[in-house]
Structures are given as structure tokens and as C-alpha cells.
C-alpha atoms as a PDB file:
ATOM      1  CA  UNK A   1       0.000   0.000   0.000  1.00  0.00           C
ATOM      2  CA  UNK A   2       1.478   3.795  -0.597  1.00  0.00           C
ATOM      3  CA  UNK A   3       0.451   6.523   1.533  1.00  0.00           C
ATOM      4  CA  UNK A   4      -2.735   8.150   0.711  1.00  0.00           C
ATOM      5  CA  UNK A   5      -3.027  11.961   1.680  1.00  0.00           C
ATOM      6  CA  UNK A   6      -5.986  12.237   4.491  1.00  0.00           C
ATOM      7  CA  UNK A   7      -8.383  14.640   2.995  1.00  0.00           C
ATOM      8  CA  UNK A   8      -8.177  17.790   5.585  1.00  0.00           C
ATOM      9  CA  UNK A   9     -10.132  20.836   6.015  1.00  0.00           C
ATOM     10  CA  UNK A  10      -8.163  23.335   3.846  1.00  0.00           C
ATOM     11  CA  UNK A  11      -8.302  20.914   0.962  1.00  0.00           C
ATOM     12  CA  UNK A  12     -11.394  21.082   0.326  1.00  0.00           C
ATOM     13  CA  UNK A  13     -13.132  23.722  -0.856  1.00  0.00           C
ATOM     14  CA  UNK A  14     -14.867  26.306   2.254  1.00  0.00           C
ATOM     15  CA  UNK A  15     -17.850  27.633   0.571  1.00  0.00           C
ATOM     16  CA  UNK A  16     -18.541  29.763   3.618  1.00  0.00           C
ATOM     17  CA  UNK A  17     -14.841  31.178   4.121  1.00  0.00           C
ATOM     18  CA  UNK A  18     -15.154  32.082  -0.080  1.00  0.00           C
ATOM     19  CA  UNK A  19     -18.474  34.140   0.577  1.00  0.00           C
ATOM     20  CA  UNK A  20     -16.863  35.598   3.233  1.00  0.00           C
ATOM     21  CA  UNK A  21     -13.878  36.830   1.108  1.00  0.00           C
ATOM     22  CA  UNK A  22     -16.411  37.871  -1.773  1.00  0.00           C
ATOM     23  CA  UNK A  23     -18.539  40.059   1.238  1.00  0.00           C
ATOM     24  CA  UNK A  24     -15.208  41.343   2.242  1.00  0.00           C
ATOM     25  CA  UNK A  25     -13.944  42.610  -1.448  1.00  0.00           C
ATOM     26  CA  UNK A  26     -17.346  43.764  -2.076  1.00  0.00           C
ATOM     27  CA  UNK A  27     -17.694  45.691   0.929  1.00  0.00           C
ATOM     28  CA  UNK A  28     -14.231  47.195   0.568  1.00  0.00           C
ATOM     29  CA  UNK A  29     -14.954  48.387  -2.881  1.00  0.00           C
ATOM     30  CA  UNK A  30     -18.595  50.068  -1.803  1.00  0.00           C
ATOM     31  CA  UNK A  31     -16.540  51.692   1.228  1.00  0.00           C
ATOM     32  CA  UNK A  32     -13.651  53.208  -0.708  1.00  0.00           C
ATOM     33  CA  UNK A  33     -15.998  54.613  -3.089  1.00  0.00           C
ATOM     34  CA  UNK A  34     -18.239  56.287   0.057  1.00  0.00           C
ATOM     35  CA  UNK A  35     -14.791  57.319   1.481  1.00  0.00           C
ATOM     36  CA  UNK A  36     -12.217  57.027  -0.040  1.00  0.00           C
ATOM     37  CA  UNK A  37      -8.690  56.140   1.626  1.00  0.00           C
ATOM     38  CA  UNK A  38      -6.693  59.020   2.705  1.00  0.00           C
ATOM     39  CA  UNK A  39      -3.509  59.440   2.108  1.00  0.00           C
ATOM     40  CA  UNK A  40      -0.831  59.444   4.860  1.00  0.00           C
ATOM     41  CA  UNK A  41      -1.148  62.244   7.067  1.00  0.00           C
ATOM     42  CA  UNK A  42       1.227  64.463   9.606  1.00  0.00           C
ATOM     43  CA  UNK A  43       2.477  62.178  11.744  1.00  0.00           C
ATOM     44  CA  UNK A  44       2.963  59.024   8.773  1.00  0.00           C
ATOM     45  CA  UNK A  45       4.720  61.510   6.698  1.00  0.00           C
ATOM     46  CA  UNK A  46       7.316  62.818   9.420  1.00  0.00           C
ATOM     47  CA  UNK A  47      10.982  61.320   9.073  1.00  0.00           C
ATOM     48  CA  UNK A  48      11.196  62.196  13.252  1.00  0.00           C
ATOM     49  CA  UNK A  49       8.032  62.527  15.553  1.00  0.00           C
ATOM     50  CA  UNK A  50       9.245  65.835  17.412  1.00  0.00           C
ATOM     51  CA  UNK A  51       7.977  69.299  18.842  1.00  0.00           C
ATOM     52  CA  UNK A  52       6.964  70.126  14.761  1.00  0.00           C
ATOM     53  CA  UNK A  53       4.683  67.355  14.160  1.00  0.00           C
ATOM     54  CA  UNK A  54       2.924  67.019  17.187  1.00  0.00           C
ATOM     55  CA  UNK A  55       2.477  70.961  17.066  1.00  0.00           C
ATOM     56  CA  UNK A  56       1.499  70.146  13.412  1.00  0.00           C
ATOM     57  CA  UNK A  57      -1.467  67.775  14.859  1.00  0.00           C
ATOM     58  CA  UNK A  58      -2.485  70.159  17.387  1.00  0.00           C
ATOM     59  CA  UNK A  59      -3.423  72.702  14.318  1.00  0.00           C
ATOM     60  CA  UNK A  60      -5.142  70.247  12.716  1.00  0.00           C
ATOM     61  CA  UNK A  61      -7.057  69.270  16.035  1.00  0.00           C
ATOM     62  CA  UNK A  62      -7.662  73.183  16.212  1.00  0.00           C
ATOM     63  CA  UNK A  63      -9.918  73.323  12.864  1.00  0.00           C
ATOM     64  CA  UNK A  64     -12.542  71.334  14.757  1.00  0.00           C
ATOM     65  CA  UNK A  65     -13.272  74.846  16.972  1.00  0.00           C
ATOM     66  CA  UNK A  66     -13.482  76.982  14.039  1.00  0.00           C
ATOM     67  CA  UNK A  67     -16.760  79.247  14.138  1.00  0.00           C
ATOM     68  CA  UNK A  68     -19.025  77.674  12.502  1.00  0.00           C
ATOM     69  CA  UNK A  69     -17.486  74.437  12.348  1.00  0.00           C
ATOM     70  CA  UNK A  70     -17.272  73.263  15.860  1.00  0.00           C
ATOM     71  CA  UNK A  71     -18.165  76.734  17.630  1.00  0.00           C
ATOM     72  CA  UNK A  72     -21.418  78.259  16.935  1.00  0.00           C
ATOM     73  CA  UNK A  73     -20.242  81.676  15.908  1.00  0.00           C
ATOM     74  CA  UNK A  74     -23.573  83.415  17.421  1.00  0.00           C
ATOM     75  CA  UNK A  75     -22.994  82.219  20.701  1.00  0.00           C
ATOM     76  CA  UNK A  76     -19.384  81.052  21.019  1.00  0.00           C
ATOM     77  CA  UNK A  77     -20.347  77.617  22.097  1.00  0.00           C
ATOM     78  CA  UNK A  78     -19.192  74.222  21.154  1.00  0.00           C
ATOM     79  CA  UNK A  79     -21.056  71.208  19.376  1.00  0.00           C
ATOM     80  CA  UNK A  80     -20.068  67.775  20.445  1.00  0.00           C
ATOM     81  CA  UNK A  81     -19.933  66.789  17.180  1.00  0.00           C
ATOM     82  CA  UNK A  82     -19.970  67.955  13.166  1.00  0.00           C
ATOM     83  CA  UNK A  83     -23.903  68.589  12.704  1.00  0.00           C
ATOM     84  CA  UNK A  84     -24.982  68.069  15.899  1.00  0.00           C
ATOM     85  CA  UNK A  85     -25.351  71.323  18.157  1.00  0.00           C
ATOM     86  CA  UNK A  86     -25.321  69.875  21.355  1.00  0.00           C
ATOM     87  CA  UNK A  87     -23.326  69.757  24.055  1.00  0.00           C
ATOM     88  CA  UNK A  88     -22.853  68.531  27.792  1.00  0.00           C
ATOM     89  CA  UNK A  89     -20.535  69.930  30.353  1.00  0.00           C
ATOM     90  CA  UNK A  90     -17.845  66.957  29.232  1.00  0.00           C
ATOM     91  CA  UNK A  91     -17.609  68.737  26.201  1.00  0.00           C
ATOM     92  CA  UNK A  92     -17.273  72.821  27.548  1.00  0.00           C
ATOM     93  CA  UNK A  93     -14.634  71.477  29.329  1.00  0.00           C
ATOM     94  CA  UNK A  94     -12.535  69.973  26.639  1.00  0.00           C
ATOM     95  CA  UNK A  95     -13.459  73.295  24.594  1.00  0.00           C
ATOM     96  CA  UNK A  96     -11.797  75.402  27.423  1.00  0.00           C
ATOM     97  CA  UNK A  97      -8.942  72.890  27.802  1.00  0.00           C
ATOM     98  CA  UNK A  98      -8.752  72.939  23.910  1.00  0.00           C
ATOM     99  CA  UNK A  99      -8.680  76.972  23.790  1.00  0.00           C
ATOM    100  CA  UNK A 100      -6.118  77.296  26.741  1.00  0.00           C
ATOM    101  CA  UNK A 101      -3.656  74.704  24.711  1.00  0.00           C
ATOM    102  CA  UNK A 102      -4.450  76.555  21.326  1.00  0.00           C
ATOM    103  CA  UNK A 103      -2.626  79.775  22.990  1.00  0.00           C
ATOM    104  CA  UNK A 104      -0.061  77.776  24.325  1.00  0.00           C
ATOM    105  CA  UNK A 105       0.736  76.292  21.058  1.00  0.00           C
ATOM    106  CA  UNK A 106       0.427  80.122  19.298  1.00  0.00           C
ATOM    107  CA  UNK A 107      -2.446  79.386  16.870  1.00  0.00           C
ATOM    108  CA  UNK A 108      -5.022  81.983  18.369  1.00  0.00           C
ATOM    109  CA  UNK A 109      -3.933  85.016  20.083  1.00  0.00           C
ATOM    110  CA  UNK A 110      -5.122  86.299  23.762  1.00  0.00           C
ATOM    111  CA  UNK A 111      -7.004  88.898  22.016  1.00  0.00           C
ATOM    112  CA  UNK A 112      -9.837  89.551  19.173  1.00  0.00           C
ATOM    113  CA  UNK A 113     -12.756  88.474  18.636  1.00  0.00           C
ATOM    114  CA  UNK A 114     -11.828  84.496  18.384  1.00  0.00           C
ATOM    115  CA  UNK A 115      -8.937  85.430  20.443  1.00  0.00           C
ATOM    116  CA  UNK A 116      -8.464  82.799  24.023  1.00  0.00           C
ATOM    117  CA  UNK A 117      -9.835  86.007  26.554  1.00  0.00           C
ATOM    118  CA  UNK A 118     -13.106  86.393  23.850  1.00  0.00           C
ATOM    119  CA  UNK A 119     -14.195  82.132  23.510  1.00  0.00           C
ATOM    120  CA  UNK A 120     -13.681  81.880  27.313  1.00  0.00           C
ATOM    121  CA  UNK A 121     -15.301  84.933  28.407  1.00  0.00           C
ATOM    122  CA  UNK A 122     -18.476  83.484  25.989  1.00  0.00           C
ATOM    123  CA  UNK A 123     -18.182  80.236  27.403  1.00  0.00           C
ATOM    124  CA  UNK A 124     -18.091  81.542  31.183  1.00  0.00           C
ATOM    125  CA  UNK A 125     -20.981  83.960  31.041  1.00  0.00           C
ATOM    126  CA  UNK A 126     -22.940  80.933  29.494  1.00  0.00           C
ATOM    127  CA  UNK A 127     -21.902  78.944  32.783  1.00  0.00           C
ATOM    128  CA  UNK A 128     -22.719  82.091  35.029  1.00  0.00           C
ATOM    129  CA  UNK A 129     -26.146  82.592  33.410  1.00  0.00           C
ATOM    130  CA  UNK A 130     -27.089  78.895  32.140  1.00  0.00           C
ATOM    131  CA  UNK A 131     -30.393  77.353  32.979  1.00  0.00           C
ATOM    132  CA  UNK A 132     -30.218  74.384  35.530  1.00  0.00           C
ATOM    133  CA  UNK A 133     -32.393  71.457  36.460  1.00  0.00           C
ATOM    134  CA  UNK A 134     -34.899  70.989  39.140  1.00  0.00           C
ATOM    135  CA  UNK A 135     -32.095  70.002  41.479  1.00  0.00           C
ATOM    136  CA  UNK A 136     -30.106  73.334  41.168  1.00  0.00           C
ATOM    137  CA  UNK A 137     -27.336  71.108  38.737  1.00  0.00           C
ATOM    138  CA  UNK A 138     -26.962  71.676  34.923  1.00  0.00           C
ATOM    139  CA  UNK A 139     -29.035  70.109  32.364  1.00  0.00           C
ATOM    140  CA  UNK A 140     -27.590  66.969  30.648  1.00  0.00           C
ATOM    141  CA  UNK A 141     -27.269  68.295  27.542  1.00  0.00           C
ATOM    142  CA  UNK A 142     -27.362  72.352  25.628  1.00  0.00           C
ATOM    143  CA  UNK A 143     -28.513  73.697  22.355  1.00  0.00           C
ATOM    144  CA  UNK A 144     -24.799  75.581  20.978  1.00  0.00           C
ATOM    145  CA  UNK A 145     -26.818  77.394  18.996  1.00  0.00           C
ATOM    146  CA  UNK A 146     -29.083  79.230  21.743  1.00  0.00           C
ATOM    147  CA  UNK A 147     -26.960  77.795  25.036  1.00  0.00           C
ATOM    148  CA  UNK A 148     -30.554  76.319  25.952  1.00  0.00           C
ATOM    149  CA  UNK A 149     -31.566  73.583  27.888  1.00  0.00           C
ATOM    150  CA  UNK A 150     -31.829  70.802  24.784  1.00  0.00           C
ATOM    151  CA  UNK A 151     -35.077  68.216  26.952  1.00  0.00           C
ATOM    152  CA  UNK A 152     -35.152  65.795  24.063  1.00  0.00           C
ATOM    153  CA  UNK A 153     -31.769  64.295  25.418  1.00  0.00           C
ATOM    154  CA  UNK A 154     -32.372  65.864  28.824  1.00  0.00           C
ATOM    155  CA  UNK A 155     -35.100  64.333  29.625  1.00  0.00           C
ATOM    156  CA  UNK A 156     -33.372  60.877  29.493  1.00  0.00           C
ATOM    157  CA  UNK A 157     -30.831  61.819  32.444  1.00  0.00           C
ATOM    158  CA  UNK A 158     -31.420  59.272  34.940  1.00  0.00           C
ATOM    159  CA  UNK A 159     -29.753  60.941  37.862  1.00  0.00           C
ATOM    160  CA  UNK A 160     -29.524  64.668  39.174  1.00  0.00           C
ATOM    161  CA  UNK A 161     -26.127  65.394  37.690  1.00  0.00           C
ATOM    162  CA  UNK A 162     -23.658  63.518  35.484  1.00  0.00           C
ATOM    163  CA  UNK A 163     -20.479  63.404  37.753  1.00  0.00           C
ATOM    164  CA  UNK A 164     -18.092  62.532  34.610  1.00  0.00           C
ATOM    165  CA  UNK A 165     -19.203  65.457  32.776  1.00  0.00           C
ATOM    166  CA  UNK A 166     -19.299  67.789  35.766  1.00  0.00           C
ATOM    167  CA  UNK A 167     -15.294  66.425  36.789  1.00  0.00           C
ATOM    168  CA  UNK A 168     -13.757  66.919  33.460  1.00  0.00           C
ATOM    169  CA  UNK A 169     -15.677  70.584  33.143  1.00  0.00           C
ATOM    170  CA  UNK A 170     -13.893  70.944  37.160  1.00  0.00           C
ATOM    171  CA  UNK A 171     -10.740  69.764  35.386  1.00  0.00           C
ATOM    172  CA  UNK A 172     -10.742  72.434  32.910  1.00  0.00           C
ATOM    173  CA  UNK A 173     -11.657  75.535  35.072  1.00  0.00           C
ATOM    174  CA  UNK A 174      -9.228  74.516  37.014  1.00  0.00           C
ATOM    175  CA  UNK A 175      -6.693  74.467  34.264  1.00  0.00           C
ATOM    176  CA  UNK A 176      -8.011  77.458  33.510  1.00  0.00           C
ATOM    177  CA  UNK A 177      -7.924  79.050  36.775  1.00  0.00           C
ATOM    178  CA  UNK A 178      -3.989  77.880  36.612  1.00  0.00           C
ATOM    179  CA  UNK A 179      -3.687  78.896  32.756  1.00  0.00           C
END
């Protein structure tokens, strides 16, 4: 008798591990024609990873608070995201961490009118003069647009206060109160 190869698993053919491939290719295809890949940015381009590139990122980070991109140039508030003008204390107080580092890094100035003393002194009268819950703590979430109490997410708080959102806005004045 000669040995006989035992038929195994990855000789025969895998008609679910082929679909699988096919679902991947096609889905890669649909994806990179929604969005297509990007080309290497800052930090994939840099020969070193120093002061430059990281300052470099920081810019880039910066275009997010733009008025009218990330800020609501009426009010001087910040969305928490692109198209969606709401915001929680979480996120005024990675806005004022983001405008103290912005000055820091030289790409705004302490004055004018989207100078550091200008977004902050928005942002603070909003906190002197916002509107607060029942319990005498802010609302869960704010309209940038009008700095308004925003009830459709609001409404959905199931406690008093968020304590995450409330530290990291603690963090930041802080920082601030330092800065």
C-alpha cells in the first residue's frame, strides 16, 4: 500500500470562508468609493516625531473649533460633534482645555474676537447665566446654537447630575484658573 493523503479541512473547498472573502472585497470596494482612503497624514509623513509634528497635529485638532465648524459663531459655544449642536458639560470642558492649549501652542492670540480672553469669556458667562435642572445642577445636555436647555436628550438623564461630565468641566476651570 502507498500513503494516501488524508483529505483535511483546507483541501477542500470552504464555501462559507469564499463568501466571506467575496462580502469582504465587495464591501471594501462600496466603502472606498463612500470614502475614499486618505492618504498618509502628519504624523505618517514625518521622518522624526518631534515638537513640529505634534504641534502640526495640534493645528489640525484646532480646525474642529473653528466658528461655525465646531463653535457656533452666534454664541461662542461648542457642538459635540460635526452637525450636531449639542453639548454637555464633558464637552465645555474639553473646549476650554482645547482653547487654553491653542494659545499655548500660538495658533489663536489672547485677544480679538476668536482670540483665548473672547471664547472663554463666551463660554463663562454661558456657565454664570445657564439654565439648571430641578435640582439646582446643569441640564444633561445644551442647544450651541441658543446655550438652551436641549429636553429631548435631557429628559433621558437618569440621575440629578452627570459626575463625569461635571469632573472633566472641574478639570478644565481649574486648568483654567492655573492657565
Amino acid at each position: 500500500p502507498t500513503n494516501q493523503p488524508n483529505p483535511s479541512a483546507t483541501n477542500k473547498p470552504n464555501a462559507l470562508s469564499d463568501l466571506g472573502k467575496i462580502i469582504n472585497i465587495v464591501a471594501t470596494g462600496v466603502t472606498d468609493v463612500i470614502a475614499p482612503p486618505k492618504g498618509p497624514g502628519v504624523i505618517e509623513l514625518a521622518q522624526t516625531i518631534d515638537k513640529n509634528v505634534w504641534t502640526a497635529v495640534g493645528a489640525n485638532a484646532w480646525n474642529y473649533f473653528q466658528p461655525d465648524v465646531g463653535v457656533d459663531s452666534s454664541t461662542g459655544l461648542p457642538s459635540a460633534g460635526l452637525g450636531w449642536p449639542f453639548f454637555t458639560d464633558w464637552d465645555l470642558g474639553v473646549y476650554i482645555q482645547a482653547v487654553i492649549d491653542a494659545q499655548k501652542l500660538h495658533l489663536i492670540d489672547e485677544t480679538g474676537d476668536w482670540g483665548s480672553n473672547a471664547r472663554l469669556d463666551k463660554v463663562l458667562t454661558f456657565l454664570e447665566t445657564r439654565e439648571l435642572n430641578n435640582y439646582g445642577y446643569p441640564f444633561w445636555f445644551y442647544n450651541a446654537t441658543d446655550g438652551k436647555n436641549y429636553p429631548a436628550h435631557s429628559d433621558l438623564a437618569t440621575a440629578p447630575v452627570d459626575g463625569a461630565d461635571t469632573g472633566r468641566l472641574f478639570v478644565a476651570l481649574n486648568n483654567l484658573r492655573v492657565f
